[in-house]
N, C-alpha and C. Protein backbone atom coordinates (compact mmCIF):
# COMPACT_ATOMS: atom_id res chain seq x y z
N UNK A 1 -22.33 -12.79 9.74
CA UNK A 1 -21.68 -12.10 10.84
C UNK A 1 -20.74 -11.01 10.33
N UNK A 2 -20.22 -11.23 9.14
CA UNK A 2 -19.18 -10.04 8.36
C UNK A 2 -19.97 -8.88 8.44
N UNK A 3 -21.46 -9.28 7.86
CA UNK A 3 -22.25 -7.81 7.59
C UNK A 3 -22.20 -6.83 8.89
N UNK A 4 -22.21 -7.81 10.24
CA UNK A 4 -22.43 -6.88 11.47
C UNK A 4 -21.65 -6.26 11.94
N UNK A 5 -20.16 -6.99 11.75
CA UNK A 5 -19.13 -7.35 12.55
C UNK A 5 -18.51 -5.49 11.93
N UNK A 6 -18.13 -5.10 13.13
CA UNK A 6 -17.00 -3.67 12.92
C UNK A 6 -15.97 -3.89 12.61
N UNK A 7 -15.15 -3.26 11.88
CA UNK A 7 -14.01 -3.14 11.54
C UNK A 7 -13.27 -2.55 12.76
N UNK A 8 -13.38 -1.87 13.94
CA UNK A 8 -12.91 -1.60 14.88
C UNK A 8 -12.70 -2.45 16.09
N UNK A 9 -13.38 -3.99 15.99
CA UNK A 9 -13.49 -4.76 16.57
C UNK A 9 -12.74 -6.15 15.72
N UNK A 10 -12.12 -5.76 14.92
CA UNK A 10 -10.82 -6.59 13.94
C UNK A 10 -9.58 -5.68 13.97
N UNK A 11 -9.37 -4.54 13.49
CA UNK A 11 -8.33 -3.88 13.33
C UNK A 11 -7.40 -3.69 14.53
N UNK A 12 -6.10 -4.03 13.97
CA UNK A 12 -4.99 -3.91 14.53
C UNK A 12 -4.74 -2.16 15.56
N UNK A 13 -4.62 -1.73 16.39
CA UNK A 13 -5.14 -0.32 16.89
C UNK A 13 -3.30 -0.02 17.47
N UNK A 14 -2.32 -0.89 17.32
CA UNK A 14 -0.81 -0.44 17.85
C UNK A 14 -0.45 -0.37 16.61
N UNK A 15 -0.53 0.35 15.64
CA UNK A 15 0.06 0.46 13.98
C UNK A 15 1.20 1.18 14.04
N UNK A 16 2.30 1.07 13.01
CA UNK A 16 3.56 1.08 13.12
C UNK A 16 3.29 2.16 11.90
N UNK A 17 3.98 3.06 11.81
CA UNK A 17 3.76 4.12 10.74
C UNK A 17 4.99 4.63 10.48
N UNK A 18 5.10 5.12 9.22
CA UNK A 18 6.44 5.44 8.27
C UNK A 18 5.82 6.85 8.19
N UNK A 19 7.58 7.55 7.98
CA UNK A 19 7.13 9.03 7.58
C UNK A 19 7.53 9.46 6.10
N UNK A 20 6.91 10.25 5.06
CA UNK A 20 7.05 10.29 4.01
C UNK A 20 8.95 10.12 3.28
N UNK A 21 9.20 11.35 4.42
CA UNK A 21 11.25 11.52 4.26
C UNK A 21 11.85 10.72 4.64
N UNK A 22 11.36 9.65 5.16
CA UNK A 22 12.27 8.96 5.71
C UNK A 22 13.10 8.07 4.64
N UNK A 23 14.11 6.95 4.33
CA UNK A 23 14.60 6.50 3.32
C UNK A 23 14.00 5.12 3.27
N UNK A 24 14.23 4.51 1.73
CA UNK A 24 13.61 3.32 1.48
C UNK A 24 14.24 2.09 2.43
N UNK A 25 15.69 2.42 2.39
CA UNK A 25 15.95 1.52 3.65
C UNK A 25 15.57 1.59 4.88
N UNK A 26 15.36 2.57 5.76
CA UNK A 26 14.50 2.38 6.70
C UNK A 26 13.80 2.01 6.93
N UNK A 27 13.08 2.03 5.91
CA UNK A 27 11.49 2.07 6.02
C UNK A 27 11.52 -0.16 5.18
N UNK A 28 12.50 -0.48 4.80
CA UNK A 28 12.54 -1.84 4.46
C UNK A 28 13.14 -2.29 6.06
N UNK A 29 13.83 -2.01 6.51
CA UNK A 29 14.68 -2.46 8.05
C UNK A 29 12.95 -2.48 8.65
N UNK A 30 12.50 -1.38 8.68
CA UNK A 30 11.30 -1.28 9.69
C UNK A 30 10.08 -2.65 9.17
N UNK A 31 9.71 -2.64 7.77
CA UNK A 31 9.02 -3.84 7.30
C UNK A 31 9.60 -4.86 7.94
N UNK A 32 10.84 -5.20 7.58
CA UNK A 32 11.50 -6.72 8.11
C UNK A 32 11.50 -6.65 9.34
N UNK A 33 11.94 -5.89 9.93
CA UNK A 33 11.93 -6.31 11.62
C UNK A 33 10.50 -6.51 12.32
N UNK A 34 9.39 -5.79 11.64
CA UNK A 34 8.24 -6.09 12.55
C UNK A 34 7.35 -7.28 12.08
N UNK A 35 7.98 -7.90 10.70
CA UNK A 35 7.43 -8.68 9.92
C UNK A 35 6.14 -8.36 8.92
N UNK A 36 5.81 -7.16 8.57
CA UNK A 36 5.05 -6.53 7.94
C UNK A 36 5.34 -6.48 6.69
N UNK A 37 3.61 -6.67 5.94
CA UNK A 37 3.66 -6.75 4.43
C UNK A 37 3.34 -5.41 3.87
N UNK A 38 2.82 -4.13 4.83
CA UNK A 38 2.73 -3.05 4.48
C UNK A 38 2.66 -2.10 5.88
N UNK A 39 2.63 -0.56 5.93
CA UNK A 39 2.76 0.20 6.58
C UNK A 39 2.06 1.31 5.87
N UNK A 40 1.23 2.22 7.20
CA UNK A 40 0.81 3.60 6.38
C UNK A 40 1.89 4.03 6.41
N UNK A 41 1.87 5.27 5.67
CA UNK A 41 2.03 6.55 5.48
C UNK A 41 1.86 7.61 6.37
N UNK A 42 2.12 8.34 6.99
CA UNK A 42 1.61 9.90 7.63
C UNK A 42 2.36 10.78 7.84
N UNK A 43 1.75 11.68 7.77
CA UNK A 43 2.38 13.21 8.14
C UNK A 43 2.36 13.70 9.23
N UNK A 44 2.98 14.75 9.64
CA UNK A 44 3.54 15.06 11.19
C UNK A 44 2.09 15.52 11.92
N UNK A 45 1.06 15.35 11.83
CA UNK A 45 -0.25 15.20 12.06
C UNK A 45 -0.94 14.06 12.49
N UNK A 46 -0.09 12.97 11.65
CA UNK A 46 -0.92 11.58 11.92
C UNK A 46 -2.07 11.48 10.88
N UNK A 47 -2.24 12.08 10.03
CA UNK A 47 -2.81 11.61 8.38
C UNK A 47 -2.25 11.08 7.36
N UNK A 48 -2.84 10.33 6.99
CA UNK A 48 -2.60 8.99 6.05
C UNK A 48 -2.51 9.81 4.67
N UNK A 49 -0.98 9.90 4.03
CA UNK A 49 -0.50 10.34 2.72
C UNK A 49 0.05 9.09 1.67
N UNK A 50 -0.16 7.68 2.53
CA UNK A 50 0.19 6.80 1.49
C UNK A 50 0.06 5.55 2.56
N UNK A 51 0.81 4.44 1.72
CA UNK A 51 0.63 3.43 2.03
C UNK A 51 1.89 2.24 1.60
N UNK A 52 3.22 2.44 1.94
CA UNK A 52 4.43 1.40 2.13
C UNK A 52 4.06 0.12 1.88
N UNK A 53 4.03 -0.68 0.60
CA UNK A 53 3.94 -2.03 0.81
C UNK A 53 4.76 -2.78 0.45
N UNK A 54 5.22 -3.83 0.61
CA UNK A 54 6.48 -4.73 0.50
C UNK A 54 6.44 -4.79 -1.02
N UNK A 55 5.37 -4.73 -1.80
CA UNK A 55 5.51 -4.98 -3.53
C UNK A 55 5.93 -3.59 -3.73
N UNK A 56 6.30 -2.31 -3.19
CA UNK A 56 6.62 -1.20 -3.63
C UNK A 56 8.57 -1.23 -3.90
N UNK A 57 8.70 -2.15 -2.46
CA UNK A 57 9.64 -1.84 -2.12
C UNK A 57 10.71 -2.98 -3.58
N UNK A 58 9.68 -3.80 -3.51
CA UNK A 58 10.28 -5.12 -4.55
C UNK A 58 10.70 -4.81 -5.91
N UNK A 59 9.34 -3.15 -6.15
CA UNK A 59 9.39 -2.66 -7.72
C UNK A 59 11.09 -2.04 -7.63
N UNK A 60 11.42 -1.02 -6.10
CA UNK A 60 12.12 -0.86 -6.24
C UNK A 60 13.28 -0.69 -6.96
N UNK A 61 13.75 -2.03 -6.48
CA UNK A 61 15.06 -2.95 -6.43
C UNK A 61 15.01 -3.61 -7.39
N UNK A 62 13.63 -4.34 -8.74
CA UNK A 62 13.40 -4.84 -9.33
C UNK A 62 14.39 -4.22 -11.17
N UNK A 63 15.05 -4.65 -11.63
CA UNK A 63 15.45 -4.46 -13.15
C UNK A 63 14.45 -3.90 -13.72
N UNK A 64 14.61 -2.83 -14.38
CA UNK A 64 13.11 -2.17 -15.11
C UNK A 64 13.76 -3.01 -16.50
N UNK A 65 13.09 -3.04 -17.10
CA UNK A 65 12.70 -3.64 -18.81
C UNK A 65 12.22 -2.67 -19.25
N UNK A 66 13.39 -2.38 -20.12
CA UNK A 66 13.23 -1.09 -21.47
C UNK A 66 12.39 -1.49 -22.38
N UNK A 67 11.16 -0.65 -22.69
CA UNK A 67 10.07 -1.31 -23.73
C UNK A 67 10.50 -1.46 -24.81
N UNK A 68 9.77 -2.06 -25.41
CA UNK A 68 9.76 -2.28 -26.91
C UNK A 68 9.77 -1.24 -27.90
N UNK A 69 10.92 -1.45 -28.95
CA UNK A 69 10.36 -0.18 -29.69
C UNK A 69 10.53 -0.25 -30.90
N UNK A 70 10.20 0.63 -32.03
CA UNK A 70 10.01 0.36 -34.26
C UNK A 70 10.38 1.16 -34.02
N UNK A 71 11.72 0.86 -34.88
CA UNK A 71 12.06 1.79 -35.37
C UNK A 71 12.09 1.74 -37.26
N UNK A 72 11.05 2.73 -37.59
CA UNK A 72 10.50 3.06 -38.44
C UNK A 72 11.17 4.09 -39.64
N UNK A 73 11.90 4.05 -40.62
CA UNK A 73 12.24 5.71 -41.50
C UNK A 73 13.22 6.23 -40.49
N UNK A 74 13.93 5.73 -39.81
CA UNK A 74 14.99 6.46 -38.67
C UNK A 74 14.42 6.85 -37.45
N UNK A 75 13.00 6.91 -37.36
CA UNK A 75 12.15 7.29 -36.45
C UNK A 75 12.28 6.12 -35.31
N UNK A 76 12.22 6.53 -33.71
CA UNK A 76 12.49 5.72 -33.00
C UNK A 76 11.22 5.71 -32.13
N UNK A 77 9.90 4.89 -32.46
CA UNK A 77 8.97 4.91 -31.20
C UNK A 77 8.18 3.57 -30.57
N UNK A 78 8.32 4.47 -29.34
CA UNK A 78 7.78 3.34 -28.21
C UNK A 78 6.62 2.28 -28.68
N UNK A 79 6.19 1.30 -28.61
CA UNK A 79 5.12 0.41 -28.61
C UNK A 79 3.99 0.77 -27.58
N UNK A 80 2.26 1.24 -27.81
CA UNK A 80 1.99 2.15 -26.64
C UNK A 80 1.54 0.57 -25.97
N UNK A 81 1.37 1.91 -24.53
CA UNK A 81 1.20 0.98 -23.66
C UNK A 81 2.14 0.89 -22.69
N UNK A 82 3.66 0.99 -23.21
CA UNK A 82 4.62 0.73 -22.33
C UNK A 82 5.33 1.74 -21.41
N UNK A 83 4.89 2.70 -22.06
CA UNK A 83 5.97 4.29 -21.32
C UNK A 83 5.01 4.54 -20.27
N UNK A 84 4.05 4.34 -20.00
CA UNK A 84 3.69 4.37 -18.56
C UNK A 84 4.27 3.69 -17.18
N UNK A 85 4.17 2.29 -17.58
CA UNK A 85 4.57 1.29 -16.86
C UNK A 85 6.09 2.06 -16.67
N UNK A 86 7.20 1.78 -17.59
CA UNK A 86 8.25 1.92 -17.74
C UNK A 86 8.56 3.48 -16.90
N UNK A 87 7.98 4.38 -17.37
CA UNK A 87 7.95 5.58 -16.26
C UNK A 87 7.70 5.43 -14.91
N UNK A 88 6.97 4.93 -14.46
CA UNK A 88 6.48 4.29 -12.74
C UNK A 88 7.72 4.16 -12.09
N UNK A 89 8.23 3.15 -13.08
CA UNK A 89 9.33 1.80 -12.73
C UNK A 89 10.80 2.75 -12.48
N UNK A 90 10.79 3.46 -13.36
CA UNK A 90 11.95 4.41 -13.18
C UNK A 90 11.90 5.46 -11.91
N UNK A 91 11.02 6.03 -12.43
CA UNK A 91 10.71 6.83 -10.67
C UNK A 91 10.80 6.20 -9.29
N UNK A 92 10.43 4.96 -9.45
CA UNK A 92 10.25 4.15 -8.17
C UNK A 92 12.16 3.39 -7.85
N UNK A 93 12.62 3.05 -9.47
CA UNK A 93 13.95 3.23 -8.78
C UNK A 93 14.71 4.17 -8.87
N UNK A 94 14.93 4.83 -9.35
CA UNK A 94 15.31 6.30 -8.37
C UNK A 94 15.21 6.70 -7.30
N UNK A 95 14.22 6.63 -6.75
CA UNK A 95 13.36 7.20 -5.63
C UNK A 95 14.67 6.56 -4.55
N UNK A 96 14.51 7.82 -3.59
CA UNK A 96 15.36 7.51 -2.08
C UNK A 96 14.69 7.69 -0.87
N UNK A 97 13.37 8.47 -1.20
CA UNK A 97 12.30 7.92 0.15
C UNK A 97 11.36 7.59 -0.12
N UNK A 98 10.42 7.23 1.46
CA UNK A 98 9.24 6.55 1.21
C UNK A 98 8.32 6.96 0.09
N UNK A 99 8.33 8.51 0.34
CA UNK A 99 7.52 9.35 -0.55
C UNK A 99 7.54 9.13 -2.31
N UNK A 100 8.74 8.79 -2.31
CA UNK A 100 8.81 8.28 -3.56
C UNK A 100 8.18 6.92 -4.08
N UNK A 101 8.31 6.37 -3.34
CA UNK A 101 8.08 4.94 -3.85
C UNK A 101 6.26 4.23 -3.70
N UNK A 102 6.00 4.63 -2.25
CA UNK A 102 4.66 4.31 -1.25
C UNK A 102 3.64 4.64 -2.57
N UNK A 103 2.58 4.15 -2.26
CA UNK A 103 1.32 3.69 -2.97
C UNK A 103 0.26 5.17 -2.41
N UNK A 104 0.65 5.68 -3.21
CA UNK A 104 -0.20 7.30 -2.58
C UNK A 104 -1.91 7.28 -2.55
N UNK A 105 -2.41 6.53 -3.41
CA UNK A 105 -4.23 6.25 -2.83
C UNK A 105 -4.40 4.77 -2.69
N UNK A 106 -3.71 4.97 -1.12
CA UNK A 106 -4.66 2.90 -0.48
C UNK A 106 -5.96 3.58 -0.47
N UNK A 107 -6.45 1.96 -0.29
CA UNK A 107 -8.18 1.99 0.25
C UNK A 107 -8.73 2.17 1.55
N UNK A 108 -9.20 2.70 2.35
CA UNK A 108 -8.79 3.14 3.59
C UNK A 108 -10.42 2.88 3.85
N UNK A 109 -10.77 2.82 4.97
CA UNK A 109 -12.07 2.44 5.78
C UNK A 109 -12.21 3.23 7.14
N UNK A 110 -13.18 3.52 7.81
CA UNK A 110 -13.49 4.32 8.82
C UNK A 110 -13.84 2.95 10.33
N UNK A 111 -13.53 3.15 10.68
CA UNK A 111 -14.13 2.23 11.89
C UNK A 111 -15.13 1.68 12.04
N UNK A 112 -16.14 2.22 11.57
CA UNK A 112 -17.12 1.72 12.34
C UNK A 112 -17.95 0.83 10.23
N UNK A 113 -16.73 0.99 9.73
CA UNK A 113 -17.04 -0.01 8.33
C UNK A 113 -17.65 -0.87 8.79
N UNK A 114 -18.21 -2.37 8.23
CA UNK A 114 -18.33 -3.67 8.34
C UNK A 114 -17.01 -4.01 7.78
N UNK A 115 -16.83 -5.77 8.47
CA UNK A 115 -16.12 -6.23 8.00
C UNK A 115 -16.25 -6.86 6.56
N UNK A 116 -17.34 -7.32 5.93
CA UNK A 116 -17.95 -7.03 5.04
C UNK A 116 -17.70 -5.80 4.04
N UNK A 117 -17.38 -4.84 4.25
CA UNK A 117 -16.83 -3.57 3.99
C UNK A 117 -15.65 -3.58 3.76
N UNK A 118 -14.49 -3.50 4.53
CA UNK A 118 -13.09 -3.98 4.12
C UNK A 118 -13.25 -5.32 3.47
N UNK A 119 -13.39 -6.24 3.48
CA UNK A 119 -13.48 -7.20 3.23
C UNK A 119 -13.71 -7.25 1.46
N UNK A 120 -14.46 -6.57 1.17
CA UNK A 120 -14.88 -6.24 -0.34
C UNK A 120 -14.00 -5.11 -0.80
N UNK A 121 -13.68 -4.07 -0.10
CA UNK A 121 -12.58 -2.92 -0.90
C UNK A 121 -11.23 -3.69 -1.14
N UNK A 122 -11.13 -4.87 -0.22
CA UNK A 122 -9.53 -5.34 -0.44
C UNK A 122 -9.71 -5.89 -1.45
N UNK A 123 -11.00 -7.30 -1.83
CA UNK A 123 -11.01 -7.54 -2.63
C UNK A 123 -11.18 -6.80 -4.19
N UNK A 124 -11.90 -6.00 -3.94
CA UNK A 124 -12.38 -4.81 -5.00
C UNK A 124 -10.49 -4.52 -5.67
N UNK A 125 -9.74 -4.10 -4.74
CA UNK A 125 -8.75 -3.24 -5.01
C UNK A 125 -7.22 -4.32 -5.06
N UNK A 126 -7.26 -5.43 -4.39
CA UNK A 126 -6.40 -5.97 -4.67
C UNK A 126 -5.49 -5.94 -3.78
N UNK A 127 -6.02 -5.40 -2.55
CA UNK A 127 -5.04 -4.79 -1.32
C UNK A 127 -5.08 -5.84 -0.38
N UNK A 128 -3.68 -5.99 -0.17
CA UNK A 128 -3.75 -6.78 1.27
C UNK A 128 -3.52 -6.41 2.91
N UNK A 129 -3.62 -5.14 2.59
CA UNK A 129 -3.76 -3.63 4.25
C UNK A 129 -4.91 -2.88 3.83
N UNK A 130 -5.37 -2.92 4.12
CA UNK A 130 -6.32 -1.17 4.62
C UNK A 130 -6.18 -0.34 5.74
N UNK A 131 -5.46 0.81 5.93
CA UNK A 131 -5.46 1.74 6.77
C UNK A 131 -7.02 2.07 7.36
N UNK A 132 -7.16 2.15 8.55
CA UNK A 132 -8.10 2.89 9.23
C UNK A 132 -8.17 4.23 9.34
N UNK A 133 -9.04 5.07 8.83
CA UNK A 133 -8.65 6.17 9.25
C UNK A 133 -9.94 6.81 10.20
N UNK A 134 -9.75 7.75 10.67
CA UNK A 134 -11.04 8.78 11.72
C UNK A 134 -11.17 9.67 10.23
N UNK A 135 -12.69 10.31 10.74
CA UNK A 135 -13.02 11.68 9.94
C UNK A 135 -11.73 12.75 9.63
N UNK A 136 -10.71 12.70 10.36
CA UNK A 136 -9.67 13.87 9.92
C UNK A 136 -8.88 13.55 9.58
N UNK A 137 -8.59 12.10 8.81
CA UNK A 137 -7.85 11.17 7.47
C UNK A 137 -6.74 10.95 9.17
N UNK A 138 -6.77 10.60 9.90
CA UNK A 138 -5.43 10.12 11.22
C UNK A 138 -5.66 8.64 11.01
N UNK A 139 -4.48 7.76 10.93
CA UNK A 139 -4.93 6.67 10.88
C UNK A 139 -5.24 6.28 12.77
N UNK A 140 -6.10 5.22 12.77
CA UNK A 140 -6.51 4.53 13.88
C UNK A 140 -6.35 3.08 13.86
N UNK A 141 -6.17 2.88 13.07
CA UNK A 141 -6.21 0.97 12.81
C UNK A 141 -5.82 0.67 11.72
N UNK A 142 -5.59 -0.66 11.68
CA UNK A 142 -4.87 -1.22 9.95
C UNK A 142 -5.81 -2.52 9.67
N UNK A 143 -6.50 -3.03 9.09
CA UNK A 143 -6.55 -4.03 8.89
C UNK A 143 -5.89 -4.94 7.52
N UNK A 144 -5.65 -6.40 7.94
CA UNK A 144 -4.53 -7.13 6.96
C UNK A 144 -5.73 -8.18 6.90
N UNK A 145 -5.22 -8.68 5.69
CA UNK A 145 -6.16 -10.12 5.51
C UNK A 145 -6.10 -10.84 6.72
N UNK A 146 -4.80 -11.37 6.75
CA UNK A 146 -4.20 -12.55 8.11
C UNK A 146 -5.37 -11.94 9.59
N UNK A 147 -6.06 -10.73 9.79
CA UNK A 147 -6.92 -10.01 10.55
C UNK A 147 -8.20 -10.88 10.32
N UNK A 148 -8.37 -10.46 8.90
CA UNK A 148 -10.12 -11.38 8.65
C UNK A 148 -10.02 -12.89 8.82
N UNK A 149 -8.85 -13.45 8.21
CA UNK A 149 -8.80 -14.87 8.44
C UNK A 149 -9.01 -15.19 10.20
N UNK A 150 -7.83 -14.47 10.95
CA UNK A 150 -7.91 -15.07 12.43
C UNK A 150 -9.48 -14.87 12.82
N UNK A 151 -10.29 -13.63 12.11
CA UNK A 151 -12.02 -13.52 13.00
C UNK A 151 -12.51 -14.71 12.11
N UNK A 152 -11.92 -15.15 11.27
CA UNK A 152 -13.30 -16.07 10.58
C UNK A 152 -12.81 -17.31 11.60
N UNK A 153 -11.85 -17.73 11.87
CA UNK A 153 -11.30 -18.72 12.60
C UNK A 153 -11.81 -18.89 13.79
N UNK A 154 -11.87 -18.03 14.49
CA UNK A 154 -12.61 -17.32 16.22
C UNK A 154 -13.74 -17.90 16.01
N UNK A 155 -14.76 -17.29 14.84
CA UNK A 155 -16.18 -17.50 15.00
C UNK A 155 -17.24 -18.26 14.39
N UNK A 156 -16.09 -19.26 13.86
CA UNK A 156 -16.67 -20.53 12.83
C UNK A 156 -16.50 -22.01 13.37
């Protein structure tokens, strides 16, 4: 039934949306109050530029850990591997809006996907939202796991 089943006939269609400028606290007040584990992104258009998720907000606020480093002949260098991570981590706390922090390529699905379809990009990607979007990237729907669980529940 996943294979048949639309994603427009699961997805959430009253979606709560963040704007890029807005601040990380807002945009955490807005998570907590509606009880949400993520939120799109959009622009004054209604196109999807990212994707707000509660683990963004966690990297936040989270202690970055200064990598490892040899120091070698007076020479002082990083262990690779780590100055990526460690760069992210810094930007993300710094950061004072959404734009900063938000997950700039979610996995996003068209309506008329299968559920089967989301169902495998979340898993594929590790996501627990997928934005809906129409042909002109506007979001239309969200789907959340807690979405696929309640249809498997309905129709089993």
């Amino acid at each position: 039934m996943a294979g048949t089943t639309l994603v427009r006939d699961v997805m959430s269609t009253d979606v709560a949306t963040l704007r890029p400028d807005q601040t990380v606290a807002e945009a955490a007040d807005e998570l907590a109050a509606r009880r949400f584990g993520a939120m799109p992104v959009v622009d004054e258009r209604g196109r999807l530029v990212g994707i707000l998720r509660d683990e963004d907000l966690i990297v936040s606020e989270a202690r970055v850990h200064v990598p490892t480093f040899l120091s070698f002949f007076g020479a002082t260098i990083p262990l690779p591997g780590e100055m990526k991570h460690v760069e992210e981590d810094l930007h993300k706390v710094a950061g004072a809006t959404v734009a900063d922090v938000m997950h700039r390529e979610p996995v996003t699905v068209g309506p008329d996907a299968t559920l089967e379809d989301v169902a495998t990009a979340m898993h594929d990607a590790e996501a627990s939202h997928v934005p809906v979007v129409d042909d002109d990237g506007r979001v239309v729907g969200i789907v959340a796991r807690g979405d696929i669980v309640r249809f498997i529940a309905r129709t089993t």
